[in-house]
C-alpha atoms as a PDB file:
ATOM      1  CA  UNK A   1      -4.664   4.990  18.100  1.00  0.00           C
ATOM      2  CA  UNK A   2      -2.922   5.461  15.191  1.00  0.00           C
ATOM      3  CA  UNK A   3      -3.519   8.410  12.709  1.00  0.00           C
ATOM      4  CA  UNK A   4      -3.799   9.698   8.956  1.00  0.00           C
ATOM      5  CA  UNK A   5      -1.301  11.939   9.277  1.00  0.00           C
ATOM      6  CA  UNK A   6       1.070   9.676  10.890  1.00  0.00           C
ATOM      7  CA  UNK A   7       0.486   6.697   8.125  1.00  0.00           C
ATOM      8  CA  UNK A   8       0.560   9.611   5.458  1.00  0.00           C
ATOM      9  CA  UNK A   9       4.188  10.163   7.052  1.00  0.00           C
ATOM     10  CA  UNK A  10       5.131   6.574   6.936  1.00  0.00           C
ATOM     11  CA  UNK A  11       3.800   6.355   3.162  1.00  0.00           C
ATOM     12  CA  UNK A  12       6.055   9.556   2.341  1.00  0.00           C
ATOM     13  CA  UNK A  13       9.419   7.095   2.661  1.00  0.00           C
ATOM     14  CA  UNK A  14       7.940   4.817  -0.134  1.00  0.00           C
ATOM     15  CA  UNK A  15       9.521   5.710  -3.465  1.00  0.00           C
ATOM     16  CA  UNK A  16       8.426   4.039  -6.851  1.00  0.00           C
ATOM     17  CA  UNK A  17      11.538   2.664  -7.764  1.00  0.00           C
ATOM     18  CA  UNK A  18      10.907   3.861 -11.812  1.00  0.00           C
ATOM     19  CA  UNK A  19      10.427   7.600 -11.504  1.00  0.00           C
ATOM     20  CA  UNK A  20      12.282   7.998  -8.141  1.00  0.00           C
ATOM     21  CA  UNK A  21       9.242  10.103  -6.248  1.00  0.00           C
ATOM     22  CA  UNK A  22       7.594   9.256  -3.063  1.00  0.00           C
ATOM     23  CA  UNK A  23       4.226   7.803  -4.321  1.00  0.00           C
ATOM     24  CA  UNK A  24       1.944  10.373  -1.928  1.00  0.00           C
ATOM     25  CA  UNK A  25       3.618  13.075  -4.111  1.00  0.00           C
ATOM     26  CA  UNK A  26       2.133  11.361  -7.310  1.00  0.00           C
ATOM     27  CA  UNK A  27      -0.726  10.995  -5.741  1.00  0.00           C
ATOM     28  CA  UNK A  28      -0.879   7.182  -5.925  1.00  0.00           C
ATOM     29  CA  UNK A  29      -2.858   6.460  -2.172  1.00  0.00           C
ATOM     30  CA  UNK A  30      -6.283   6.475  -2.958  1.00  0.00           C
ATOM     31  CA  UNK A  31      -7.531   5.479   0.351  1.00  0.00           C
ATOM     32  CA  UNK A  32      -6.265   5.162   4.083  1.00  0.00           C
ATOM     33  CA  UNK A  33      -8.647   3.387   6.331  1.00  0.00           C
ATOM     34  CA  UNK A  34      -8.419   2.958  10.102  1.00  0.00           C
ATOM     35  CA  UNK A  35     -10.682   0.927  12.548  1.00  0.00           C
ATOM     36  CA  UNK A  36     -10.475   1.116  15.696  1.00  0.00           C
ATOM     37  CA  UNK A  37      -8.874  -2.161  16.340  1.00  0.00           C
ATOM     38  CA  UNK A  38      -5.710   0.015  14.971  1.00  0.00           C
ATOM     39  CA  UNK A  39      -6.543  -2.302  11.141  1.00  0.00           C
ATOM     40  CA  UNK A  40      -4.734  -0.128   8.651  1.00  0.00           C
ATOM     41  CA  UNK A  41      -6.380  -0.624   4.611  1.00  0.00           C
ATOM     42  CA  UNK A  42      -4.139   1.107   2.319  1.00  0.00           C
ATOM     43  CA  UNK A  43      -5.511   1.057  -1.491  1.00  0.00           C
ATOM     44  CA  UNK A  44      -3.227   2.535  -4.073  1.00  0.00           C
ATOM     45  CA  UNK A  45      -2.630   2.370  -7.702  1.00  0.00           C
ATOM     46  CA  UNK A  46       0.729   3.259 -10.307  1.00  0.00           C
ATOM     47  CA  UNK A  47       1.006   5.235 -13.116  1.00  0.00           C
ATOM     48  CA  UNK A  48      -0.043   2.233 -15.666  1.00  0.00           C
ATOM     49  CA  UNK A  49      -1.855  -1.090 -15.861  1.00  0.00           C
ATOM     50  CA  UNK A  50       1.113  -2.557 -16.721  1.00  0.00           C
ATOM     51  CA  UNK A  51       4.107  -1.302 -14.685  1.00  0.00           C
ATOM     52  CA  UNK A  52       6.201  -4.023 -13.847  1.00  0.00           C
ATOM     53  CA  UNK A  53       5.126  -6.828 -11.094  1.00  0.00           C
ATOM     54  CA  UNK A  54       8.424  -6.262  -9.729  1.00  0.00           C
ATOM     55  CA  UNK A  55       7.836  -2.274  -9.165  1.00  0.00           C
ATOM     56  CA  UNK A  56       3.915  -2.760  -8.034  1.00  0.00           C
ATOM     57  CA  UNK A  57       5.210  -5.763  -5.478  1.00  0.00           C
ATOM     58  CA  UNK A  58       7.943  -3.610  -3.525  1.00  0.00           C
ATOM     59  CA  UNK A  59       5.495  -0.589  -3.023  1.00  0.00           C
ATOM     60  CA  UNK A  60       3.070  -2.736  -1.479  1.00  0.00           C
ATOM     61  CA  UNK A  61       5.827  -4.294   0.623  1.00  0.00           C
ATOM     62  CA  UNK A  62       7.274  -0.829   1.833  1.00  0.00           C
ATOM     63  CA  UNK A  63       4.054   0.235   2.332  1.00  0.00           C
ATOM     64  CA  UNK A  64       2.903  -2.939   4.498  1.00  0.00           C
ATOM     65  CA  UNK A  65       6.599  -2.397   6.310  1.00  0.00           C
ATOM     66  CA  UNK A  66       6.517   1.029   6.692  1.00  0.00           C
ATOM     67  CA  UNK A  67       2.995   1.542   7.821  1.00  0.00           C
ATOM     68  CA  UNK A  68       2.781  -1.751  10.315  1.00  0.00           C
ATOM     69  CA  UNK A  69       5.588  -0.358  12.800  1.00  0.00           C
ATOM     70  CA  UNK A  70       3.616   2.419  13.471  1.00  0.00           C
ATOM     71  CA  UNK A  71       2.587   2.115  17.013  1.00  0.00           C
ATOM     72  CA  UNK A  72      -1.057   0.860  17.389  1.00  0.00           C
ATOM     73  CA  UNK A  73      -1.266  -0.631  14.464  1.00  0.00           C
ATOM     74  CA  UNK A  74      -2.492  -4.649  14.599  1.00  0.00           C
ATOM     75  CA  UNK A  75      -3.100  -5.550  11.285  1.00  0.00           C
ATOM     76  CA  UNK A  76      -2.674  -3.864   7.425  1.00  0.00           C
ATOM     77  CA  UNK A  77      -3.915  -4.877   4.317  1.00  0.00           C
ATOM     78  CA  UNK A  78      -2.210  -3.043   1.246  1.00  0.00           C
ATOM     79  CA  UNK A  79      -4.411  -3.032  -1.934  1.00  0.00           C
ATOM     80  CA  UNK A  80      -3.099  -2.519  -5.886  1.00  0.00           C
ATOM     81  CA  UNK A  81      -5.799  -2.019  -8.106  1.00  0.00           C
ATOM     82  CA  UNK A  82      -5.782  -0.879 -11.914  1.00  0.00           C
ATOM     83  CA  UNK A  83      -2.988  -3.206 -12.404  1.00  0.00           C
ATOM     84  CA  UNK A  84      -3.234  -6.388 -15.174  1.00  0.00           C
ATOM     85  CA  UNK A  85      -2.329  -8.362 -11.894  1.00  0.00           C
ATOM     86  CA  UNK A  86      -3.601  -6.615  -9.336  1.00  0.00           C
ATOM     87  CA  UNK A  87      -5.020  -9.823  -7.687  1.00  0.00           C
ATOM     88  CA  UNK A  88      -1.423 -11.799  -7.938  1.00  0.00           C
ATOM     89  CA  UNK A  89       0.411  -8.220  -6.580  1.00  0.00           C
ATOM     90  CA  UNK A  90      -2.317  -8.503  -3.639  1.00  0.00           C
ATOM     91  CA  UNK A  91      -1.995 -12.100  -2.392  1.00  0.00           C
ATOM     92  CA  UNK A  92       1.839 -11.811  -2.712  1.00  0.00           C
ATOM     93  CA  UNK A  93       2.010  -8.587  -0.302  1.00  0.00           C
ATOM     94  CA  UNK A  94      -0.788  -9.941   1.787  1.00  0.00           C
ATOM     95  CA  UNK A  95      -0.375 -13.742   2.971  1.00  0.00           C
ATOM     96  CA  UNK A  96      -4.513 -13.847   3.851  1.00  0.00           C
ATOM     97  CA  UNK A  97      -6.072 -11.987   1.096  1.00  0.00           C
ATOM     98  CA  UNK A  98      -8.639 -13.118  -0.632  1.00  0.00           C
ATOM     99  CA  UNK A  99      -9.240 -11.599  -4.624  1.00  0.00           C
ATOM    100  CA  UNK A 100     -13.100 -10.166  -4.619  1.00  0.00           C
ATOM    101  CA  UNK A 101     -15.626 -12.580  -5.922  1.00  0.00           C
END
């Protein structure tokens, strides 16, 4: 089964593309969730509300890239939130997700 520490590693190659830092150095990862199935939940946020779609969309792709070679992993679902369009950001990185009621 797949690990923290091993997804943290993963997460360490994903640089915001405005500031130029891996985003576990800024701190962005909020949560890393892992069920047994090997599903991966990654929540995260960026330094504003409003930092371009553009920026917020290719984290959550390198994260989803990154993060789903990992061995054991069968599934991950890579969540923005604080963002204006956090819901748009979310169904464009994950083709099933569904905004919260």
């Amino acid at each position: 089964m797949v690990t923290v520490d091993e997804v943290t590693r993963e997460l360490e190659k994903v640089v915001d593309p405005e500031i130029g830092l891996p985003i576990t150095e800024m701190h962005l990862v909020d949560e890393i969730t892992i069920k047994e199935s090997g599903e991966l939940f990654i929540k995260y946020h960026l330094t504003a509300p409003f930092c371009p779609p553009i920026f917020a969309e290719d984290i959550g792709m390198n994260i989803r890239q990154l993060t789903s070679k990992l061995s054991g992993v069968s599934k991950v679902t890579v969540v923005l939130h604080g963002h204006a369009l956090a819901n748009e950001i979310n169904q464009r990185v994950n083709p099933d997700y569904k905004p919260p009621a």
